[in-house]
Protein backbone atom coordinates (compact mmCIF):
# COMPACT_ATOMS: atom_id res chain seq x y z
CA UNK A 1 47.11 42.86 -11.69
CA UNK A 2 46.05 39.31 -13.08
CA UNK A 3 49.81 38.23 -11.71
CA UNK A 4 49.08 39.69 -8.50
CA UNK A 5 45.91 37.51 -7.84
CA UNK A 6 47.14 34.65 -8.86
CA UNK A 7 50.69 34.46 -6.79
CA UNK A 8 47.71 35.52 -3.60
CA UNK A 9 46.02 32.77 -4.12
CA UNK A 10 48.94 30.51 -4.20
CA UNK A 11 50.28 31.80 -1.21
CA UNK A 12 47.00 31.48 0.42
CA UNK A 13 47.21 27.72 -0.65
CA UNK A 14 50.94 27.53 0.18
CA UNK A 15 50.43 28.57 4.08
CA UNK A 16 50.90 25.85 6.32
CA UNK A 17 46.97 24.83 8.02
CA UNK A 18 47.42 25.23 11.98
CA UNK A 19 47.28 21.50 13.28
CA UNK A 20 44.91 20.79 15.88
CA UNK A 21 45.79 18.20 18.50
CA UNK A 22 43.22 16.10 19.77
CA UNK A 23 41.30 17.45 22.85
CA UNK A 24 42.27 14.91 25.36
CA UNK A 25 45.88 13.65 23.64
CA UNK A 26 48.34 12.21 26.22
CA UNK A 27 45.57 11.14 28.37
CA UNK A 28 44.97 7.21 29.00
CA UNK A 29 41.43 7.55 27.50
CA UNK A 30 40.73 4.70 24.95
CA UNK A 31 39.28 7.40 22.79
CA UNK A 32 41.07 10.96 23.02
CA UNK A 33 39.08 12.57 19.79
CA UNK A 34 35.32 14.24 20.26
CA UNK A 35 32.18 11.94 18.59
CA UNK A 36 32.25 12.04 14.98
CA UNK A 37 30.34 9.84 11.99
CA UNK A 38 30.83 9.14 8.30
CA UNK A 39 34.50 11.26 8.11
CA UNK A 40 38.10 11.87 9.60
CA UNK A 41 39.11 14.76 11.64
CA UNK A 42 40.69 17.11 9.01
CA UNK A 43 43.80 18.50 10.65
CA UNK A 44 44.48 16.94 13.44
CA UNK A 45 47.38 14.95 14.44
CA UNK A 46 44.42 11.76 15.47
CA UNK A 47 44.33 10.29 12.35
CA UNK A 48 47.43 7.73 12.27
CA UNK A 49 48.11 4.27 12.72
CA UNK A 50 45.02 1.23 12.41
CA UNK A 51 44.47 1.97 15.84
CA UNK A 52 42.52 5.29 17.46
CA UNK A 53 45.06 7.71 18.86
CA UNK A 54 47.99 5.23 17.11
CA UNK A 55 51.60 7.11 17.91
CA UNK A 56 53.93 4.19 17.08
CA UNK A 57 53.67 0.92 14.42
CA UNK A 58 51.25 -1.70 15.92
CA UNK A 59 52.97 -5.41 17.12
CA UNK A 60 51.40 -6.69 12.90
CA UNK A 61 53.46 -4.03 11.76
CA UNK A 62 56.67 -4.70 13.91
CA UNK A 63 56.22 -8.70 13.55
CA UNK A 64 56.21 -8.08 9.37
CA UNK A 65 58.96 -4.61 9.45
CA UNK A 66 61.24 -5.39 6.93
CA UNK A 67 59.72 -8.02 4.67
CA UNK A 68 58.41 -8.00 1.41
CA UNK A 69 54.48 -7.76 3.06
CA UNK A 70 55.65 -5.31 5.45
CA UNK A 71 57.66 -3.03 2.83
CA UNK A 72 54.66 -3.15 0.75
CA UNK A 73 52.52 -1.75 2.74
CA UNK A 74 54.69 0.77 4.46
CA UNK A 75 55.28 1.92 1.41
CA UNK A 76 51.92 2.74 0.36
CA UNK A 77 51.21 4.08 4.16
CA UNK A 78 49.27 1.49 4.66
CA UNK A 79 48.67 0.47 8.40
CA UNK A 80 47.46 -3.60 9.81
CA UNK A 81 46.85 -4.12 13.22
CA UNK A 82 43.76 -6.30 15.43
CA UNK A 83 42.33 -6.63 18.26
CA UNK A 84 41.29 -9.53 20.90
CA UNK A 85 38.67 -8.71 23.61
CA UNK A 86 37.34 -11.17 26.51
CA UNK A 87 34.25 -10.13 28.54
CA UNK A 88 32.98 -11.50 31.66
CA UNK A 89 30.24 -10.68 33.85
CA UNK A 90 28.38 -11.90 36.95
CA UNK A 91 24.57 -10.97 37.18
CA UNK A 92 21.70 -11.46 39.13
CA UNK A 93 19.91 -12.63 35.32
CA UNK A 94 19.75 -16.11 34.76
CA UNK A 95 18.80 -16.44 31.18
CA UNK A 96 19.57 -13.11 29.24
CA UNK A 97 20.82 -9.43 30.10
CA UNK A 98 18.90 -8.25 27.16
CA UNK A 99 18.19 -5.32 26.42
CA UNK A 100 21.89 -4.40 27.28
CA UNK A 101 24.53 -5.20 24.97
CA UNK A 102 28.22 -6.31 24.63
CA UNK A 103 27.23 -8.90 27.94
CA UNK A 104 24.16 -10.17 26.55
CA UNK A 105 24.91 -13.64 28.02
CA UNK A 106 24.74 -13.72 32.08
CA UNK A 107 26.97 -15.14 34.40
CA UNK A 108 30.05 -16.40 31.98
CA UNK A 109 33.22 -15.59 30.30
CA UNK A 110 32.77 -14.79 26.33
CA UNK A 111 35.54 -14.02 23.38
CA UNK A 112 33.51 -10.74 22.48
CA UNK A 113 35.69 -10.03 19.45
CA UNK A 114 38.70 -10.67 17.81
CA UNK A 115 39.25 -8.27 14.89
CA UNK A 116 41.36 -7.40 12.46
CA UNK A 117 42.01 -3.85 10.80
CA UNK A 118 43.69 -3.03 7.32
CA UNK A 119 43.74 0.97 7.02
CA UNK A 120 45.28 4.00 4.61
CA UNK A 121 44.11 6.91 6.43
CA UNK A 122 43.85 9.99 4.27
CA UNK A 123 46.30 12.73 4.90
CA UNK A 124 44.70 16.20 6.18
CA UNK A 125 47.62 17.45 7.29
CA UNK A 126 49.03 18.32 3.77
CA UNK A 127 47.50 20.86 1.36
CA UNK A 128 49.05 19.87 -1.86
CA UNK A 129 47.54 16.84 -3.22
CA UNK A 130 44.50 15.40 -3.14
CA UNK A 131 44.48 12.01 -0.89
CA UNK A 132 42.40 8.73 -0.53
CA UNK A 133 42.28 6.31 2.12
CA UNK A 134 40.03 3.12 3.34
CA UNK A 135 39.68 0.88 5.74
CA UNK A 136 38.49 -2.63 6.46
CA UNK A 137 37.47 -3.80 9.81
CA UNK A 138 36.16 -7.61 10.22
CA UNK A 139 35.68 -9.32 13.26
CA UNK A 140 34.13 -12.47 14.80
CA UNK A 141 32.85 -13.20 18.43
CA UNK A 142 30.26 -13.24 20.60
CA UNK A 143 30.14 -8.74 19.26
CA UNK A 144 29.07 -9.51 15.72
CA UNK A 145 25.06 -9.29 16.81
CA UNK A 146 25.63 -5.81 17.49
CA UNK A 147 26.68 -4.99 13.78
CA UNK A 148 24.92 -7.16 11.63
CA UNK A 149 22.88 -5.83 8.84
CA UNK A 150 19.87 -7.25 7.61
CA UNK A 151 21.19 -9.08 4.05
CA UNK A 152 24.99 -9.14 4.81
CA UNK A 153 26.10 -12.07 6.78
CA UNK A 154 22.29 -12.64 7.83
CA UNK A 155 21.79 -15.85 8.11
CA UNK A 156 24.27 -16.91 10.34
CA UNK A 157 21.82 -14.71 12.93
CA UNK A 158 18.64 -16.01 11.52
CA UNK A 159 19.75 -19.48 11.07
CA UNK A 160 18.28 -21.88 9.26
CA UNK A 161 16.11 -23.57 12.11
CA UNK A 162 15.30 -20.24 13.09
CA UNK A 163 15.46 -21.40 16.38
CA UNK A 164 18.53 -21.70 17.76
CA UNK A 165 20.93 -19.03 19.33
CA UNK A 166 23.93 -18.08 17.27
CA UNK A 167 26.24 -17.05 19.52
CA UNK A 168 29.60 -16.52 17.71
CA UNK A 169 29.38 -15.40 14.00
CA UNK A 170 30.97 -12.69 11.69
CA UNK A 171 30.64 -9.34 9.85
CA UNK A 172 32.74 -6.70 8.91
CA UNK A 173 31.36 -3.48 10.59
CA UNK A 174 33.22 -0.69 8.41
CA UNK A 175 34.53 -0.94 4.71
CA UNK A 176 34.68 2.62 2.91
CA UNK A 177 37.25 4.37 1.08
CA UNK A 178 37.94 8.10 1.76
CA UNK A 179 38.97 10.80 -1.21
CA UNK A 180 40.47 14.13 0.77
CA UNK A 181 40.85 17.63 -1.25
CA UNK A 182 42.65 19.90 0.60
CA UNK A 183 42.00 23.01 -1.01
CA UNK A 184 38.06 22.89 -0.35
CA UNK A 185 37.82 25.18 2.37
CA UNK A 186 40.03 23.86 5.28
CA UNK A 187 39.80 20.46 3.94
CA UNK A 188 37.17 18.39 2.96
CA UNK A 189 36.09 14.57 2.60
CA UNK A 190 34.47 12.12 0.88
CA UNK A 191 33.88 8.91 2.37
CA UNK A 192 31.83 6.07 0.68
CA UNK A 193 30.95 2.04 2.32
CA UNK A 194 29.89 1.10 5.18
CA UNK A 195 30.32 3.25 8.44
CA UNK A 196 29.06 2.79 12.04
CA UNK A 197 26.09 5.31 13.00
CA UNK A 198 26.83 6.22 16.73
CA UNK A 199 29.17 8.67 16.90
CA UNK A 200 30.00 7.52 20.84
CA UNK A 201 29.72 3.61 20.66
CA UNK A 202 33.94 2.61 19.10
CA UNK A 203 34.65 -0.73 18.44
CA UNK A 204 37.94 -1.88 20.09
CA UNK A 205 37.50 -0.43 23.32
CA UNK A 206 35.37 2.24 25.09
CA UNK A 207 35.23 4.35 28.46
CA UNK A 208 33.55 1.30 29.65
CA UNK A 209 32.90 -1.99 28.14
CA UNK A 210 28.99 -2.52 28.58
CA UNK A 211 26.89 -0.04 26.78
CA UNK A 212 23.43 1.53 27.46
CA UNK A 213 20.26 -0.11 26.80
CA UNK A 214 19.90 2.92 23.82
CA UNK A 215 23.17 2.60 22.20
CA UNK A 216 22.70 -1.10 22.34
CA UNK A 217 19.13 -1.79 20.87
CA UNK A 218 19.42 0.83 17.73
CA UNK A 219 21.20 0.91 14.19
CA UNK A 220 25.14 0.12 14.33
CA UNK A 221 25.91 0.59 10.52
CA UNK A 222 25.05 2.50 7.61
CA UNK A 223 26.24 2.10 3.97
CA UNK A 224 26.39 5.32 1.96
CA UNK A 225 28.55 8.09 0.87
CA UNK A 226 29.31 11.04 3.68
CA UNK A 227 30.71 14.41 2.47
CA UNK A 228 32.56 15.97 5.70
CA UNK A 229 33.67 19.37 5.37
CA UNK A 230 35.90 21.29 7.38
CA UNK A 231 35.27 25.41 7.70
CA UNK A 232 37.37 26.27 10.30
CA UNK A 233 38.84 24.55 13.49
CA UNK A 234 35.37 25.97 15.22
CA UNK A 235 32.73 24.48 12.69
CA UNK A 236 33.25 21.06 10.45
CA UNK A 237 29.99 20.49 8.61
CA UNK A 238 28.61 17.10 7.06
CA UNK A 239 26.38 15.80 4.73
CA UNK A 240 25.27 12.92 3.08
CA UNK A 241 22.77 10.04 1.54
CA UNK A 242 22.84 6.41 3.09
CA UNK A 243 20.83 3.28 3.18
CA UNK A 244 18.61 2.51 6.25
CA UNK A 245 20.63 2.17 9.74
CA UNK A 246 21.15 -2.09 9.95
CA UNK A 247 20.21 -2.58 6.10
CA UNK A 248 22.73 -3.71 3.74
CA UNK A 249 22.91 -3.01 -0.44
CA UNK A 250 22.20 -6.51 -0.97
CA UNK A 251 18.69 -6.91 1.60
CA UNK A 252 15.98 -7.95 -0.91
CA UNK A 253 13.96 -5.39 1.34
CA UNK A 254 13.70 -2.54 4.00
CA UNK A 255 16.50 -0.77 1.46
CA UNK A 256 15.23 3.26 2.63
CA UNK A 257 17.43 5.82 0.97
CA UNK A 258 18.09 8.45 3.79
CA UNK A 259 19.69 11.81 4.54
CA UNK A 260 22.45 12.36 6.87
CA UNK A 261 23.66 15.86 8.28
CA UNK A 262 25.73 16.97 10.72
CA UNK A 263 27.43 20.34 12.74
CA UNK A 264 30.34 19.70 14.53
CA UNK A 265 30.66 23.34 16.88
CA UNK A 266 33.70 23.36 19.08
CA UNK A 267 35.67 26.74 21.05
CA UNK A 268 39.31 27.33 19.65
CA UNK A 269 40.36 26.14 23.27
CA UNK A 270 38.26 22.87 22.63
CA UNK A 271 36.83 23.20 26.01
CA UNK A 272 33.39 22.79 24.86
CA UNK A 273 31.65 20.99 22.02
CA UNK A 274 28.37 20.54 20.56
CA UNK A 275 27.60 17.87 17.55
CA UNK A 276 24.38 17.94 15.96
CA UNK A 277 23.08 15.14 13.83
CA UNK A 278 20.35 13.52 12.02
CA UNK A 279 20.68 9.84 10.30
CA UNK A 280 18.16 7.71 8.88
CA UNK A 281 16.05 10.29 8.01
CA UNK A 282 13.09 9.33 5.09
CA UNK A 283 9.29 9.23 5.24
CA UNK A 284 9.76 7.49 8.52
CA UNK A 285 7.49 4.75 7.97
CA UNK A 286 8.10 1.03 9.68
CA UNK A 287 10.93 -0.85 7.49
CA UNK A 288 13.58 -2.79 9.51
CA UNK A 289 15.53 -0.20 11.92
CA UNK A 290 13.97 2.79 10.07
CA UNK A 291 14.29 5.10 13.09
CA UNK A 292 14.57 8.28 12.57
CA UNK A 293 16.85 9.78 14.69
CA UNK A 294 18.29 13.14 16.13
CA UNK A 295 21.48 13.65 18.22
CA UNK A 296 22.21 16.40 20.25
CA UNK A 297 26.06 16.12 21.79
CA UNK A 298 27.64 18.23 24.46
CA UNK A 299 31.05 17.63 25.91
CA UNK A 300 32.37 20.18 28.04
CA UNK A 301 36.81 19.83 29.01
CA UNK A 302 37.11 20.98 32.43
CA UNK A 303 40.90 19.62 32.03
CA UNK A 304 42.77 17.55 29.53
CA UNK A 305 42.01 14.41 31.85
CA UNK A 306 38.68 15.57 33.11
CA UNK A 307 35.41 16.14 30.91
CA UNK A 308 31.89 15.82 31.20
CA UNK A 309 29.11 14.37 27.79
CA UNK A 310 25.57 14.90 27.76
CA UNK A 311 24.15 12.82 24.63
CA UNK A 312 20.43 13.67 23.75
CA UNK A 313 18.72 11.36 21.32
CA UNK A 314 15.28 11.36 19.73
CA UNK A 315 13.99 9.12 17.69
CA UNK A 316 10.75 7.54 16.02
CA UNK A 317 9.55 5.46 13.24
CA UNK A 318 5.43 5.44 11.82
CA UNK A 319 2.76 3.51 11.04
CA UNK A 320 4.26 0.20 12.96
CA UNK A 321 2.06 -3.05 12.63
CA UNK A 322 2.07 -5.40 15.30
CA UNK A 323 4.91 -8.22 15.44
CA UNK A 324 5.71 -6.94 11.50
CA UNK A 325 7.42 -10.28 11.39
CA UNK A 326 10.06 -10.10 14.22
CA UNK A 327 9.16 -12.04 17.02
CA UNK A 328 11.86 -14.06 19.30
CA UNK A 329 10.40 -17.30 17.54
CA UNK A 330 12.34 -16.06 14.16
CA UNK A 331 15.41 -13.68 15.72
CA UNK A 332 17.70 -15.03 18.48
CA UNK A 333 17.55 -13.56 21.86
CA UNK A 334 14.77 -11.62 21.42
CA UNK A 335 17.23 -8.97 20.46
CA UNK A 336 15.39 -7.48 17.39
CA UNK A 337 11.87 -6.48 18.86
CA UNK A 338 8.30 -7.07 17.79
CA UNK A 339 6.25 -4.67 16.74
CA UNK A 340 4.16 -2.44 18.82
CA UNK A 341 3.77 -5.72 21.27
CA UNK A 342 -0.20 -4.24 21.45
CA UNK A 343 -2.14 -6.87 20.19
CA UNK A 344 -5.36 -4.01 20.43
CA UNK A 345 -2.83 -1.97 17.39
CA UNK A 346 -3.33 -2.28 14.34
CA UNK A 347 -0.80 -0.12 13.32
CA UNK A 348 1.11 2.61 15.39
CA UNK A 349 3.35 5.90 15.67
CA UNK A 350 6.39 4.66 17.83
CA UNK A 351 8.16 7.86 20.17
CA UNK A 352 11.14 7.71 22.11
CA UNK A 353 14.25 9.54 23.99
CA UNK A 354 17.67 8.97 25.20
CA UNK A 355 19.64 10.78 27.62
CA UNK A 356 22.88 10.04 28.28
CA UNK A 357 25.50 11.59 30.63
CA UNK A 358 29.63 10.04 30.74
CA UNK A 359 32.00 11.70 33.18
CA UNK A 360 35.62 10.63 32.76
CA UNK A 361 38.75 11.29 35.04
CA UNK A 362 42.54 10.68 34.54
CA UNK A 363 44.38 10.16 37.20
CA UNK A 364 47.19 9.02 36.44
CA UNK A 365 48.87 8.07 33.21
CA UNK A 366 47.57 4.79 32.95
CA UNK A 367 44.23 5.10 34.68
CA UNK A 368 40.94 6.43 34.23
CA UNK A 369 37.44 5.94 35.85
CA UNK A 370 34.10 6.88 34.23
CA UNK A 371 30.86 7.44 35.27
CA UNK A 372 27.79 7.12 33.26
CA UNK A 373 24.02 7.40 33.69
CA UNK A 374 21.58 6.69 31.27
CA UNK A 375 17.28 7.67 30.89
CA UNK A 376 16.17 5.57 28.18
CA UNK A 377 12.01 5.97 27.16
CA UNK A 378 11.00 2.81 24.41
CA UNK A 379 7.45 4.32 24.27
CA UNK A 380 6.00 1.42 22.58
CA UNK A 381 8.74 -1.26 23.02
CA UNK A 382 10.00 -1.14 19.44
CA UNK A 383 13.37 -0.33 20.14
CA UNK A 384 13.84 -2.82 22.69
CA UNK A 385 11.01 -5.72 22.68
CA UNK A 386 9.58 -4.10 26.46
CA UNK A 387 7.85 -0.59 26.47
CA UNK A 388 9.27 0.74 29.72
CA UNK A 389 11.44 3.93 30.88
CA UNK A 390 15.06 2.43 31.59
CA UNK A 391 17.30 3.65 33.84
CA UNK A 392 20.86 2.95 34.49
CA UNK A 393 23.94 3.76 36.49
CA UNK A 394 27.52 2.72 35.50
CA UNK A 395 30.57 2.93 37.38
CA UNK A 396 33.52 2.27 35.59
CA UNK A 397 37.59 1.99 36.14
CA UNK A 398 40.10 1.67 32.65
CA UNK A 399 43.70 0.58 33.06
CA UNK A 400 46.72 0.36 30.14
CA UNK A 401 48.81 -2.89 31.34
CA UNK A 402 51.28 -2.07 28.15
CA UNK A 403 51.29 -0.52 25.14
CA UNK A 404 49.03 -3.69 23.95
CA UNK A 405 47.29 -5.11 26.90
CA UNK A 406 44.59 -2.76 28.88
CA UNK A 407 41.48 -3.82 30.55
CA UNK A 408 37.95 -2.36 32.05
CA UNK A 409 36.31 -3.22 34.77
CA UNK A 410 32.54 -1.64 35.90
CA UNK A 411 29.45 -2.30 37.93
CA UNK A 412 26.11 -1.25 36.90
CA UNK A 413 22.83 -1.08 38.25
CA UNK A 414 19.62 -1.04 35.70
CA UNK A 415 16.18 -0.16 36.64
CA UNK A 416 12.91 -0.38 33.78
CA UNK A 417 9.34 0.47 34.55
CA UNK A 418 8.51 -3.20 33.43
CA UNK A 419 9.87 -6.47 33.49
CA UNK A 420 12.18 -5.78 30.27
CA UNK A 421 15.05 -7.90 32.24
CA UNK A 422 15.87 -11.86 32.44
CA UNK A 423 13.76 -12.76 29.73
CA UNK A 424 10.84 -10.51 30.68
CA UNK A 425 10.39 -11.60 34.61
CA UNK A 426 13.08 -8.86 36.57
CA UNK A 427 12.60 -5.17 36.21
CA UNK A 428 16.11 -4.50 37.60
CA UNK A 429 19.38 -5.96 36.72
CA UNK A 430 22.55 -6.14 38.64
CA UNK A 431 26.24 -6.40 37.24
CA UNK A 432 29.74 -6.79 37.73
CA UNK A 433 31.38 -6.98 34.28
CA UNK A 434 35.09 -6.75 33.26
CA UNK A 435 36.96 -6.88 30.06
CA UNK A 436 40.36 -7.74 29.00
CA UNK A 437 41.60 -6.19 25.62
CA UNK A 438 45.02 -7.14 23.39
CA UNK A 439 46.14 -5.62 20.91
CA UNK A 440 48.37 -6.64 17.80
């Protein structure tokens, strides 16, 4: 009988896990897998190559094939490639386009990023062994603001002076390493470093280049160790303890130890999908970026080129004094915000929302357009240095030149109930942005 069991449970072991391609593959979408933080898709074909949706060795990898570099990491499946992205925009600011992000600077050209990415993904697709994996992504440009945490890299954003604007500078957005078991239910991960916290913000290239007012005034990174755990191909479940969102191990301050969780729910036709997640979550008092914050994400397929996502986002952070330190006098740009700005508050319980809606079409193998609308309330003006309600409207069209060249070009409309725009004296903003990306 003992013999029995035991040759059951190695054919249960032995079957071969159904592979799951991603829900919008052999579109032209920059991003063809659904929002997910701190882990890999377990068993799906997505996770190759240095780049997202990778299907063939990047030009790194083709310029070193064959020599001693190149063998050396081939063999160990380890994949190089970068990145170089050029924005430009023309707007009816004059001095900043703060609180938006990725064109902070109006009316110019700017080298937003050029990157470079050394990866080992782990691989899900196998049952037999357990894997690891990493990956290293640095960068420098004009992008680097939007990624900095405080005590890594810091002072090149808080300079010296304190005064001047740092416009180019460096960080290195995601380093973890990644140990996979496949025999833990369908799969499950371990991932450990640094990790970005927005499930829908990718760095390399998005649906459209410029990002809402939300996605661009809250944490980028987080440094901890996220378990991701894969049930089924319906539910994927995560878990895991972190430092505070924009707070590195080495900030002689602000350090918050925090919980992060996570459902991913999805139909076996992948039509529809909701991710649920907390990050940052602690005794939600003010410390730098503490916000405590809930996602709700929908994204409904109505074809493989065609899909509609509703992001939902709450967040809040307690007892904040006024200034607490960050005024525009010490941080360039304004961009990290003061306090309550209430000069009659002592101290203060800071509310807000996000909604977010992106519709994307494909029509044709190399082209896509996207439409996105955004309702943004900064209650107290915490999150983004002006309490208002922002609105904004993006329309948005995405072209692939070559396998390595593609490129982005959007208008955009902005609306606050204050003056949050052009240094605090326009409550609208106008743009015209586009964005050239090549890869290596």
């Amino acid at each position: 009988m003992e013999k029995i069991i035991i040759l059951l449970a190695l054919a249960t072991f032995s079957q071969a896990r159904e592979v799951v391609p991603p829900p919008f593959a052999g579109t032209p979408f920059p991003n063809q897998d659904l929002p997910l933080h701190g882990g890999p898709w377990i068993g799906t074909t997505s996770n190759k190559g240095a780049a997202p949706n990778a299907t063939e060795a990047s030009a790194l990898e083709k310029a070193i094939d064959e020599t001693g570099i190149g063998n050396a990491l081939k063999s160990a499946g380890i994949h190089a490639a970068g990145w170089g992205i050029l924005g430009a925009n023309v707007s009816t600011a004059k001095t900043s386009n703060l609180p938006l992000g990725y064109s902070l600077f109006p009316n110019r050209i700017d080298l937003n990023e050029v990157a470079f990415r050394l990866v080992r993904n782990v691989d899900t697709l196998q049952e037999d062994h357990i894997d690891w994996g990493f990956r290293i992504d640095a960068l420098y440009g004009a992008d680097y603001y939007m990624f900095i945490s405080k005590g890594l890299f810091f002072n090149q954003f808080v300079n010296q002076a304190k005064t001047t604007n740092v416009t180019y500078g460096f960080d290195i957005p995601q380093i973890y390493g990644d140990v996979y078991f496949p025999q833990i239910a369908d799969g499950m991960n371990i991932r450990a470093g640094r990790v970005l916290t927005n499930p829908t913000v990718y760095m390399n290239r998005t649906f459209l280049f410029s990002h809402t007012v939300y996605d661009s005034s809250t944490g980028d990174t987080q440094t901890g160790v996220f378990d991701t755990l894969k049930l089924n191909n319906n539910i994927t479940l995560q878990l895991g303890v972190a430092n505070t969102p924009d707070v590195s191990l080495f900030a002689p301050s602000d350090r918050k130890t925090s919980l992060f969780a996570a459902a991913q729910l999805n139909t076996t036709s992948q039509a529809d999908s909701l991710y649920l997640m907390v990050y940052g979550l602690n005794d939600g008092n003010y410390a730098y970026h503490n916000w405590q914050t809930f996602y709700a994400i929908w994204t409904h397929k109505f074809s493989q080129g065609f899909f509609f996502r509703l992001q939902n986002a709450y967040f809040y952070m307690n007892n904040v004094p006024v200034n607490a330190g960050e005024n525009a006098t010490v941080y360039p740009n304004n961009y990290i915000p003061a306090g309550t700005l209430d000069a009659t508050v002592t101290k203060a319980n800071t509310r807000g929302y996000s909604v977010v809606g992106l519709l994307a079409y494909a029509f044709s193998d190399l082209d896509y357009i996207a439409a996105r609308f955004e309702n943004t309330l900064d209650q107290q003006g915490t999150l983004t240095g002006t309490a208002a309600l922002y609105r904004g409207y993006t329309l948005g069209w995405g072209h692939t030149w070559t396998s390595w060249l593609s490129s982005t070009a959007e208008v955009r409309r902005d609306i606050a109930s204050a003056t949050a725009y052009n240094g605090g004296t326009a409550s609208t903003i106008t743009l015209g942005i586009v964005s050239l990306t090549a890869r290596y």
